[in-house]
Protein backbone atom coordinates (compact mmCIF):
# COMPACT_ATOMS: atom_id res chain seq x y z
CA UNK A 1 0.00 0.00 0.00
CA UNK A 2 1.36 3.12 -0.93
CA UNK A 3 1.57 6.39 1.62
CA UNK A 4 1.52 9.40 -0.38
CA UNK A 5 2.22 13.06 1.56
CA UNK A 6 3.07 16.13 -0.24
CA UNK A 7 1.44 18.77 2.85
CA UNK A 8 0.71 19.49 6.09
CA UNK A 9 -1.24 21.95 7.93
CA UNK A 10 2.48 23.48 8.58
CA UNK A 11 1.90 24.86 5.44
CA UNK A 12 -0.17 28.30 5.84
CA UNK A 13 -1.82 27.66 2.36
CA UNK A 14 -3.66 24.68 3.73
CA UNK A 15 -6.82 26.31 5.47
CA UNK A 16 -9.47 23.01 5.93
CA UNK A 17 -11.84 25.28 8.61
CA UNK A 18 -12.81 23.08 11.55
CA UNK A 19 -10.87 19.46 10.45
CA UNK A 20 -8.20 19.42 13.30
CA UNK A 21 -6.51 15.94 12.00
CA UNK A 22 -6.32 12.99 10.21
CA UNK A 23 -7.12 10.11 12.47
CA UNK A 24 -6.90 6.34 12.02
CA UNK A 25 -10.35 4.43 12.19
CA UNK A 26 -8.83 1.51 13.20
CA UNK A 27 -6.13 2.20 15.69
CA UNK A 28 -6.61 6.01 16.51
CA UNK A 29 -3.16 7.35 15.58
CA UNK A 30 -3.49 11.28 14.09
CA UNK A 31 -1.41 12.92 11.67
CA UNK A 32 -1.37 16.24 10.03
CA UNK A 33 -3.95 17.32 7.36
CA UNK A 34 -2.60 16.34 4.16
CA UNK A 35 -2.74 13.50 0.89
CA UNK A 36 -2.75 10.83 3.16
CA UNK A 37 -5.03 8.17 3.06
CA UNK A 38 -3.30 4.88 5.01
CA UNK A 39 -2.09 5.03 8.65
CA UNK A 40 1.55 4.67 9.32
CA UNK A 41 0.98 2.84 12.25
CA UNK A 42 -1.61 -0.13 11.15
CA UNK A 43 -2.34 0.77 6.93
CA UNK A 44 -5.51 1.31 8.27
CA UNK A 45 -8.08 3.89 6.33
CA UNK A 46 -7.86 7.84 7.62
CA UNK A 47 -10.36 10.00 8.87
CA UNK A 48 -10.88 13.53 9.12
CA UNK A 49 -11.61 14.62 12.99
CA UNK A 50 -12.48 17.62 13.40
CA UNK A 51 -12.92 20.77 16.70
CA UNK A 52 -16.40 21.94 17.30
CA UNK A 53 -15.52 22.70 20.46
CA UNK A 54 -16.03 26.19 19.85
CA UNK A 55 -19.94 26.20 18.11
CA UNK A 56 -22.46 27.29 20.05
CA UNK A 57 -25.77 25.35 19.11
CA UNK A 58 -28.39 27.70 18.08
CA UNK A 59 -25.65 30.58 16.93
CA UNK A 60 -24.74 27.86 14.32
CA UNK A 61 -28.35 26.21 13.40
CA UNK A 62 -28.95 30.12 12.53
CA UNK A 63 -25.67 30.28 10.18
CA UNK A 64 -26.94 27.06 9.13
CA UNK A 65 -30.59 28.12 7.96
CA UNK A 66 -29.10 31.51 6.34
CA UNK A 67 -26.22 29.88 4.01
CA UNK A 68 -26.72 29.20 0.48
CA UNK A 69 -28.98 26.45 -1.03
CA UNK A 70 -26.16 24.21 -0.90
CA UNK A 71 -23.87 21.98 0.74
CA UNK A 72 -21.91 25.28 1.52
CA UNK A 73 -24.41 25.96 3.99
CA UNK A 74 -22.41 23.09 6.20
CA UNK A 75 -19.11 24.54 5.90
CA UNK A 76 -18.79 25.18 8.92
CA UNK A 77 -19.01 21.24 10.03
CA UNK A 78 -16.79 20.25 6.72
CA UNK A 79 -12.88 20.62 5.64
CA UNK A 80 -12.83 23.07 3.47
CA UNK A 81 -11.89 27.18 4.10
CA UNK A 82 -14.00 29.80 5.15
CA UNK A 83 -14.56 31.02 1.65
CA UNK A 84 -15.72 28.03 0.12
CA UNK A 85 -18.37 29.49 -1.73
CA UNK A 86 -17.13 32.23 -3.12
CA UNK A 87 -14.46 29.73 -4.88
CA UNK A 88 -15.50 28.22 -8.66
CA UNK A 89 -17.15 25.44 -8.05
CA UNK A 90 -20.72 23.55 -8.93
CA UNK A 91 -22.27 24.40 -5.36
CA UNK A 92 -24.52 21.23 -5.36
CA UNK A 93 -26.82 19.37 -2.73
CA UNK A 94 -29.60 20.64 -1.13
CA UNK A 95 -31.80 18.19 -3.28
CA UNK A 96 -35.43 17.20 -2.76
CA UNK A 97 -36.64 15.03 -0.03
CA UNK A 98 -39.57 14.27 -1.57
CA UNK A 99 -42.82 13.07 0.95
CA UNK A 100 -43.43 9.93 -1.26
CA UNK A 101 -47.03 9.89 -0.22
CA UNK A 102 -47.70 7.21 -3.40
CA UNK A 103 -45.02 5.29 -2.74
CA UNK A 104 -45.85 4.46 0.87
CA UNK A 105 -49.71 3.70 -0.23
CA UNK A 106 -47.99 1.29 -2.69
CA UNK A 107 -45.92 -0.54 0.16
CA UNK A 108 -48.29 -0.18 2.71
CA UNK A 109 -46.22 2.56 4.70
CA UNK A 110 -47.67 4.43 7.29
CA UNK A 111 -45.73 6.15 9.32
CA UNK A 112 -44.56 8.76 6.66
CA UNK A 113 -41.86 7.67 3.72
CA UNK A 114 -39.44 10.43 2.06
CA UNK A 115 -37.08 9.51 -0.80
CA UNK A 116 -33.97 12.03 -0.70
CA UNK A 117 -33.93 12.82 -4.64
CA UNK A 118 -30.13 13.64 -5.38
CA UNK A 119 -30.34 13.03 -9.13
CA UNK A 120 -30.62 16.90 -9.11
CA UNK A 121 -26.94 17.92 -8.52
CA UNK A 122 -25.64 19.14 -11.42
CA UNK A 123 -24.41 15.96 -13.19
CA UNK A 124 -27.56 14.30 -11.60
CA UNK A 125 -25.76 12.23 -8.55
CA UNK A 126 -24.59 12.13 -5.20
CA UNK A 127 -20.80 11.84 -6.73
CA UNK A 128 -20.95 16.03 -6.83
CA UNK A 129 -20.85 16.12 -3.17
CA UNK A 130 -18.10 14.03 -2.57
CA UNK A 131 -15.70 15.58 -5.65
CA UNK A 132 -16.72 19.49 -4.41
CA UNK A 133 -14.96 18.31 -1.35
CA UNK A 134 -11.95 16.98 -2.73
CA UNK A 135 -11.40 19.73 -5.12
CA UNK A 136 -11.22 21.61 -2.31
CA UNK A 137 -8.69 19.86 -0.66
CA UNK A 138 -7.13 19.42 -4.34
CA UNK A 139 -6.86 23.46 -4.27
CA UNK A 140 -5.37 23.28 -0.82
CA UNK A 141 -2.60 20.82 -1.36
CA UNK A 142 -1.66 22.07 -5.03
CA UNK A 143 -2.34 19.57 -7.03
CA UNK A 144 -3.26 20.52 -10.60
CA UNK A 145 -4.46 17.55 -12.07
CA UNK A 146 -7.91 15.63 -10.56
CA UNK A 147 -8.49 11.80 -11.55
CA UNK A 148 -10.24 9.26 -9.76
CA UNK A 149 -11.39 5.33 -10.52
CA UNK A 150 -14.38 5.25 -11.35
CA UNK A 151 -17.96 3.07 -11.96
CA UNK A 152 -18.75 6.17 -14.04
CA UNK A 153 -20.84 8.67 -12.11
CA UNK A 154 -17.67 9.60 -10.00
CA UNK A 155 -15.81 10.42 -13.58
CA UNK A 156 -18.73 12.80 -14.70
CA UNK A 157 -18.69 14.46 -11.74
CA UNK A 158 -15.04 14.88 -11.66
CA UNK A 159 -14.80 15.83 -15.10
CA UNK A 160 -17.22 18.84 -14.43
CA UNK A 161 -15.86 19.83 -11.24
CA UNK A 162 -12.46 20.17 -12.73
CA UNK A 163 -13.70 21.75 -15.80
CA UNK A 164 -15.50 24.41 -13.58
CA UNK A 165 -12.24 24.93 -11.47
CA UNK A 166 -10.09 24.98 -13.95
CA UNK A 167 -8.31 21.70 -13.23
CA UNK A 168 -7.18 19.44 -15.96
CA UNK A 169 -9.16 16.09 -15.34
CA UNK A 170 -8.34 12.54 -16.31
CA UNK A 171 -10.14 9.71 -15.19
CA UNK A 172 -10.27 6.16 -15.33
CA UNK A 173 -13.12 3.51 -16.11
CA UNK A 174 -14.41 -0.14 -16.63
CA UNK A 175 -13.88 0.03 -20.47
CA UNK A 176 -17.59 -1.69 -20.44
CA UNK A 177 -19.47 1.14 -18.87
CA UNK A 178 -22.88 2.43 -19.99
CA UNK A 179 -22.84 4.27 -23.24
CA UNK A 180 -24.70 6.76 -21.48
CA UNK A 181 -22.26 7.45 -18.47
CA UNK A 182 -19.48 7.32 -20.74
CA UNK A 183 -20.69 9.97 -23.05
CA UNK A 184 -21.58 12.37 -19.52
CA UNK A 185 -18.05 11.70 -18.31
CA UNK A 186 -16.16 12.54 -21.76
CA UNK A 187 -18.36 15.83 -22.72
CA UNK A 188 -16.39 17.49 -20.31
CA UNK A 189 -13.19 17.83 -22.33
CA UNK A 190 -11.05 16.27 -19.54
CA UNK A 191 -8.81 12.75 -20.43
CA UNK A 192 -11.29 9.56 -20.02
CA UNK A 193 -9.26 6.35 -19.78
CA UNK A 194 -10.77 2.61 -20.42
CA UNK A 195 -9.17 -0.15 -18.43
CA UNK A 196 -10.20 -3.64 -19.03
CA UNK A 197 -11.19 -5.03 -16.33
CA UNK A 198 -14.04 -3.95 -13.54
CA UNK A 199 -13.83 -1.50 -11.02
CA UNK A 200 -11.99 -3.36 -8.68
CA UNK A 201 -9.01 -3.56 -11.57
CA UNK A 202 -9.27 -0.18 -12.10
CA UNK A 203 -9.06 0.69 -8.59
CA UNK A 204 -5.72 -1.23 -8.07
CA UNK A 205 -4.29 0.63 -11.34
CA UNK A 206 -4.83 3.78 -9.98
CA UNK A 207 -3.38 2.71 -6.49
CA UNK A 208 0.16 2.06 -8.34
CA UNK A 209 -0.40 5.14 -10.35
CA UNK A 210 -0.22 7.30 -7.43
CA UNK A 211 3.28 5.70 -6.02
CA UNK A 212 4.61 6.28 -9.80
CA UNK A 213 6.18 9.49 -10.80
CA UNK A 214 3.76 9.44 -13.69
CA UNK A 215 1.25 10.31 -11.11
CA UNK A 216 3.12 13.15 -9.52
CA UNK A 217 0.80 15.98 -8.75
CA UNK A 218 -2.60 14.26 -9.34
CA UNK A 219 -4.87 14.36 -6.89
CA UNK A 220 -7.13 11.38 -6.94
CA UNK A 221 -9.99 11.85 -5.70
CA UNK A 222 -11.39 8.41 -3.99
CA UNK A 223 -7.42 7.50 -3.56
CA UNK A 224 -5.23 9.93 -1.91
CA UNK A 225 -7.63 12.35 -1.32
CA UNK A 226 -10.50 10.24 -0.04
CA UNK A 227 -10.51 11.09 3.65
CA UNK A 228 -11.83 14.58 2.25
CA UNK A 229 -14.26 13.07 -0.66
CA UNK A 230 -15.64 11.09 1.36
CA UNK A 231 -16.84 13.79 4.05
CA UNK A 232 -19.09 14.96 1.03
CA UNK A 233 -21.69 11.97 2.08
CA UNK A 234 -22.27 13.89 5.45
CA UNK A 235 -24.10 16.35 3.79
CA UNK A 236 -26.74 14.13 3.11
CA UNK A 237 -27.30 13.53 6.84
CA UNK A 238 -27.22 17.11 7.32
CA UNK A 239 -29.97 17.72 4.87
CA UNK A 240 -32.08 15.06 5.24
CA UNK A 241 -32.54 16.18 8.89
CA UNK A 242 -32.68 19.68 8.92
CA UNK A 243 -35.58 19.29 5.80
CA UNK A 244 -37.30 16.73 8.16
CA UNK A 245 -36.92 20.15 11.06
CA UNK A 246 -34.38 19.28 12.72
CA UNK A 247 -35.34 15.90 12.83
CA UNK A 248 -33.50 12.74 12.95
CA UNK A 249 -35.42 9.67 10.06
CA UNK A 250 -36.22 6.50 12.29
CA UNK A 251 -34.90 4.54 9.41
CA UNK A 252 -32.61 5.58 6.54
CA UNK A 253 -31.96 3.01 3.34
CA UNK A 254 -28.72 3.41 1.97
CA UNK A 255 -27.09 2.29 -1.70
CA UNK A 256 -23.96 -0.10 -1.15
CA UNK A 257 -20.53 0.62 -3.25
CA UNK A 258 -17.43 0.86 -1.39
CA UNK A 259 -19.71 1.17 1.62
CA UNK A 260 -18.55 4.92 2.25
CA UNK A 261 -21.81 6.55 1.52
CA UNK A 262 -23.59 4.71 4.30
CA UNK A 263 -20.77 5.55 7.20
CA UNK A 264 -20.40 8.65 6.52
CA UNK A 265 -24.16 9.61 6.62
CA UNK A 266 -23.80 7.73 9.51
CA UNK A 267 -20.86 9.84 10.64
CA UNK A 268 -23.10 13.07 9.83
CA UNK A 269 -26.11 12.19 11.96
CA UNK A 270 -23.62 11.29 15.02
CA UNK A 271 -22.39 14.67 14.70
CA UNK A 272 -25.68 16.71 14.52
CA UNK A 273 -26.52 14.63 17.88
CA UNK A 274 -23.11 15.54 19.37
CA UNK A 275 -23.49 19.16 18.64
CA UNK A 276 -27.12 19.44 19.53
CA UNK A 277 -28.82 20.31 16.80
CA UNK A 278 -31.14 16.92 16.97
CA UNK A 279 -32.37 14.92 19.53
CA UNK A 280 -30.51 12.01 20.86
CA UNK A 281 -32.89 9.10 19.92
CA UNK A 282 -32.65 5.64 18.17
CA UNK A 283 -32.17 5.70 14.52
CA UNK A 284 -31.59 2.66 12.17
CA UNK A 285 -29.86 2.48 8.86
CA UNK A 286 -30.24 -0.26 6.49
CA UNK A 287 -27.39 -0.94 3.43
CA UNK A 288 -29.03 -1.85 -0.25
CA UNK A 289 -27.43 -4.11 -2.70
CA UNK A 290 -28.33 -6.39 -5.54
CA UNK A 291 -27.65 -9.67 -5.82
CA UNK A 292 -25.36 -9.76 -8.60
CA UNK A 293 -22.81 -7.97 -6.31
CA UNK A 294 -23.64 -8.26 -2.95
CA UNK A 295 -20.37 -8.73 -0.81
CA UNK A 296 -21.46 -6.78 2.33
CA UNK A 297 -25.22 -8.36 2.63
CA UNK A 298 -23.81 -11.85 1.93
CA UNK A 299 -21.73 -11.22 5.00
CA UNK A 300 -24.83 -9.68 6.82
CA UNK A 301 -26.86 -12.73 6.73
CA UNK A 302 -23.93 -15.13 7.60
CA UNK A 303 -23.16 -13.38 10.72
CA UNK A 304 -19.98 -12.66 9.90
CA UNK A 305 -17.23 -9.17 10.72
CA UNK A 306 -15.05 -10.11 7.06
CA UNK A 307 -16.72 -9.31 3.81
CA UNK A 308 -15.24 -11.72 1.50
CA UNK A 309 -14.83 -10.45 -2.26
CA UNK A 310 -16.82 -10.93 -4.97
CA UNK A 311 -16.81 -10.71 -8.96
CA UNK A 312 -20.02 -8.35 -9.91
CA UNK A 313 -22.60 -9.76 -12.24
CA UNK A 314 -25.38 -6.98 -11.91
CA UNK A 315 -27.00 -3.93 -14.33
CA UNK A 316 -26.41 -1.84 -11.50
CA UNK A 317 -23.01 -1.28 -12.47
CA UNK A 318 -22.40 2.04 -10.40
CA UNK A 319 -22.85 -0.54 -6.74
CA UNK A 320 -20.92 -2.68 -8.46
CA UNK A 321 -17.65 -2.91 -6.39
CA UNK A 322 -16.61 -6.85 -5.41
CA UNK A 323 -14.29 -5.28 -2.57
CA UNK A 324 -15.91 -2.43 -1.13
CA UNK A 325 -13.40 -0.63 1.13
CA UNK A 326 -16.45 0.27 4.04
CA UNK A 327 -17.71 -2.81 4.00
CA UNK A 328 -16.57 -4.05 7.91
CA UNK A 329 -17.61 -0.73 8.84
CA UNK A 330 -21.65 -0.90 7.24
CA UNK A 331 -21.94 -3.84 8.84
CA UNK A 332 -20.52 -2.67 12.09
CA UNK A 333 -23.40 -0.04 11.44
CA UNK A 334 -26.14 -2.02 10.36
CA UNK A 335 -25.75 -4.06 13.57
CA UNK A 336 -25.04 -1.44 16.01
CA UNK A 337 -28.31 0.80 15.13
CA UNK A 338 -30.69 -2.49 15.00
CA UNK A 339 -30.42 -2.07 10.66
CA UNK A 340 -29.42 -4.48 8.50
CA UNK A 341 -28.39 -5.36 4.49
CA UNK A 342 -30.33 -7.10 2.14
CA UNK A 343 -29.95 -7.45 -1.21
CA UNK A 344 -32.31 -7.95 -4.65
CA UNK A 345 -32.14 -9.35 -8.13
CA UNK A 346 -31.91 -7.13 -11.14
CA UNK A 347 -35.70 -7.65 -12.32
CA UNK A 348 -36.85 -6.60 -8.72
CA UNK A 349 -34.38 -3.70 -9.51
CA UNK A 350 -36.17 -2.93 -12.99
CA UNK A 351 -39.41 -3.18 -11.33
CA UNK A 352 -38.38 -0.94 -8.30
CA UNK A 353 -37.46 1.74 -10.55
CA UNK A 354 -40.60 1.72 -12.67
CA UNK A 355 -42.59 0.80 -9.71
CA UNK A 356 -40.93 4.44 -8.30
CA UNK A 357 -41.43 6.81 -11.48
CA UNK A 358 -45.20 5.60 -11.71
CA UNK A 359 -45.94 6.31 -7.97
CA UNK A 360 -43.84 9.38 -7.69
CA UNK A 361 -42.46 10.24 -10.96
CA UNK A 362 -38.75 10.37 -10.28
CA UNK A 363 -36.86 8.19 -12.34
CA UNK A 364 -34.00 6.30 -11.07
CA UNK A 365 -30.79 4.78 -12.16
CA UNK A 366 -29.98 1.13 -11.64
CA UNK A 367 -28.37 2.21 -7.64
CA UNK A 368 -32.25 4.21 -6.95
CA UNK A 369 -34.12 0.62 -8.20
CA UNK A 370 -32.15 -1.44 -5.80
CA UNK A 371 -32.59 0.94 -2.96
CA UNK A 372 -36.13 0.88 -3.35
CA UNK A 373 -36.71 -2.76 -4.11
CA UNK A 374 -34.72 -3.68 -1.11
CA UNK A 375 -36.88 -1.30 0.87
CA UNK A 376 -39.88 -3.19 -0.43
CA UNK A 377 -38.36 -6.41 0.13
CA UNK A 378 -37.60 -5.36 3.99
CA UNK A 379 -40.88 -4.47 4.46
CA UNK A 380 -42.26 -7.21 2.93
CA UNK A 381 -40.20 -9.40 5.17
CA UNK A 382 -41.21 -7.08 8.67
CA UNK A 383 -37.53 -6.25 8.89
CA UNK A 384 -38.96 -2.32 8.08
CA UNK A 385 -41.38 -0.85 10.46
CA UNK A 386 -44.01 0.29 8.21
CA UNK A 387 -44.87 2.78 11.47
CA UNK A 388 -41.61 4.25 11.35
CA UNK A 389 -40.56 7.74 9.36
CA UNK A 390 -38.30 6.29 6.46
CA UNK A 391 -36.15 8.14 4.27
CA UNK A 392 -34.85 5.98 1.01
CA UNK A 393 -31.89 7.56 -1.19
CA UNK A 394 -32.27 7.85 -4.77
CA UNK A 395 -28.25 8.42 -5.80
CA UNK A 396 -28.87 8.91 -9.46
CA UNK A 397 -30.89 9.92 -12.69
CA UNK A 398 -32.23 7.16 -14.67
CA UNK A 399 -31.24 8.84 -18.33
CA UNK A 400 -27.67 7.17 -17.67
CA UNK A 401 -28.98 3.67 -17.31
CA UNK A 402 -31.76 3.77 -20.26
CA UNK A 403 -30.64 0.23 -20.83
CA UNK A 404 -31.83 -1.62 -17.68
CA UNK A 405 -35.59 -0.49 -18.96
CA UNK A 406 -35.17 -0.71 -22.80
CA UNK A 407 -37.98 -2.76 -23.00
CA UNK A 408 -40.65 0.26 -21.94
CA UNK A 409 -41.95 1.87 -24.57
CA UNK A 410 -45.12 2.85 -26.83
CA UNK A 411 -48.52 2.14 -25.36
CA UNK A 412 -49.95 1.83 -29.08
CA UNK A 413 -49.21 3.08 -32.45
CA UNK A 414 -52.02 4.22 -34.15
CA UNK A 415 -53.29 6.45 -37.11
CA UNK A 416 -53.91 9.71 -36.58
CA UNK A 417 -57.92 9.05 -36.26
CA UNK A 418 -60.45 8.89 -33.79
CA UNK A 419 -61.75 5.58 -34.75
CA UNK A 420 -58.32 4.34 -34.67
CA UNK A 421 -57.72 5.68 -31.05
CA UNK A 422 -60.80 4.30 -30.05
CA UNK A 423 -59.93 0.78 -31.81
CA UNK A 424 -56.61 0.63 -29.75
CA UNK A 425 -58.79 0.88 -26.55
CA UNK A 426 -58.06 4.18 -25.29
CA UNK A 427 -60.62 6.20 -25.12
């Protein structure tokens, strides 16, 4: 494993607001701020840790409600400077959580069901919360170059962030992606590299990319810089709550990659406790995967702490990591709030996503269909309280994965008569 540092918070450049360290989830040992993303000590993954000693509770839920209609709006519990957003960047988040009033009819929930809608960022996922982070530590630590591996939302959203900031971009994908993702990730102008392989390959190439002079001054953004990116994922946490007032979800359903998504909304909702701007009470958080690639539920359901690799065979290609790095820690999660992970097959995920555009008219990708399928499947199965507030994430617009429901289309063709529109049983 390679240990990359280039900067430290010695450096007076490097202004991350409240993130005090860099601390080791595994064995505790802190080191400076900087492009470091294995311990010294145990090569075990880095955190940022931060000081809110200093916040006073309602003086910050009012700087909270007056920031911008973004994630900016939570700079002050994220590492990144003061002046954030007055820096070019594509200011997303504060998406829809959308009171899926159908929905819940349709599954029999009653106790209020809300599906955080974050194909709205502005390359229509969740990636553009993670990447604004990392650009901003990017900026911070000089690096002039931003890459990351991707399962291709990640590389759209990098190629756009970089192309807004001015960074030269060049990113790296399963050479079998969808046409669709690939197309979103290359209009940007940056450098969009094939490997052949899956992610997992991809990943590793990247890894030894960083530790090669070749790779000097890139900033990747899931690699070396992914104790930053993935602090993005909190703002989710933060949103969902303060949309609900203030309010912490009873249960929250979560999308399964590398896993990070789920801790670190975990991670958010700990820290809106700790600072006081929710009530303490139970919450539960249940991790989504489908079948074809489902490392972390597999492990669920046999009871065990090691999440064994797997080789992904699944149209929901962007959940679609055999190895996810977080997957010890979701199921560390899943257990400790009284959650758990489930997984479904790809036709339950093509149903779930049609099954969610004709209740509520959002239209997911693949990641949305198996979030909401395995939220129908819980339920199904009493593992859901259908009593309980429940928030489910949609990650992702369903224009990039056209594919998984190529087979909906015309109603009836018919000639432009009456008698013909009546003959096709319409009227």
């Amino acid at each position: 494993m390679v240990v990359q540092t280039v900067a430290s918070t010695s450096d007076p450049a490097v202004d991350l607001g409240p993130a005090a360290a860099l601390s080791c989830r595994e064995c505790g040992h802190r080191v400076p701020l900087g492009p470091v993303f294995a311990c010294e000590e145990c090569f075990g993954p880095l955190e940022i840790a931060y000081d809110f000693s200093a916040y006073d509770t309602e003086e910050l839920r009012r700087r909270i409600e007056a920031g911008p209609a973004n994630i900016w709006r939570y700079a002050p519990l994220l590492p990144v400077p003061a002046d954030v957003a007055d820096k070019p960047n594509l200011n997303p988040g504060w998406t829809k959580l959308v009171k899926a009033d159908n929905l819940a009819r349709e599954l029999g929930v009653t106790g209020g069901l809300f599906v955080k809608d974050d194909s709205g960022n502005p390359t229509h996922s969740f990636k553009d919360r993670v990447v604004a982070q990392a650009l901003e530590a990017a900026r911070a630590f000089g690096f002039t170059t931003l890459s990351c591996s991707s399962t291709g939302n990640l590389a759209g959203a990098v190629g756009a962030a970089a192309a807004r900031a001015g960074f030269r971009s060049c990113v790296f994908i399963p050479h079998d992606l969808e046409q669709g993702k690939i197309v979103m990730a290359a209009v940007y102008g940056g450098e969009l590299v094939g490997i052949e392989g899956n992610y997992d390959d991809v990943n590793r190439f990247c890894s030894e990319l960083i530790g090669d002079p070749a790779g000097e001054g890139w900033g990747f953004v899931n690699v070396n810089l992914r104790p930053y990116y993935a602090e993005g994922s909190k703002t989710l946490a933060y949103e969902i709550c303060e949309q609900l007032g203030w309010r912490l979800p009873d249960q929250i359903v979560v999308p399964i990659a590398s896993g990070s998504q789920l801790t670190k909304i975990d991670k958010g909702l700990q820290e809106l406790i700790k600072l006081g701007l929710v009530e303490d009470r139970p919450y539960k958080i249940f991790g989504a995967q489908a079948e074809g690639c489902s490392p972390v539920s597999t492990a669920f359901k046999a009871g065990h702490d090691v999440v064994r690799p797997q080789k992904p065979n699944t149209i929901a290609k962007s959940l679609a990591i055999g190895n996810p790095a977080d997957g010890p820690y979701v199921l560390d999660i899943a257990r400790r709030t009284g959650g758990a992970v489930e997984d479904v097959t790809d036709a339950e995920v093509v149903d779930a996503i049609k099954l969610l555009a004709r209740t509520e008219g959002i239209f997911a990708e693949t990641a949305g269909g198996v979030t909401v399928g395995v939220t129908r499947k819980l339920l199904k199965d009493g593992v859901l309280d259908p009593a309980k507030t429940t928030v489910v994430l949609n990650t992702g617009d369903g224009l990039k994965t056209l594919d998984a429901v190529a087979g909906t289309g015309l109603t009836a063709t018919i000639r432009p008569t009456l008698d013909s529109f009546r003959e096709a049983g319409l009227a």
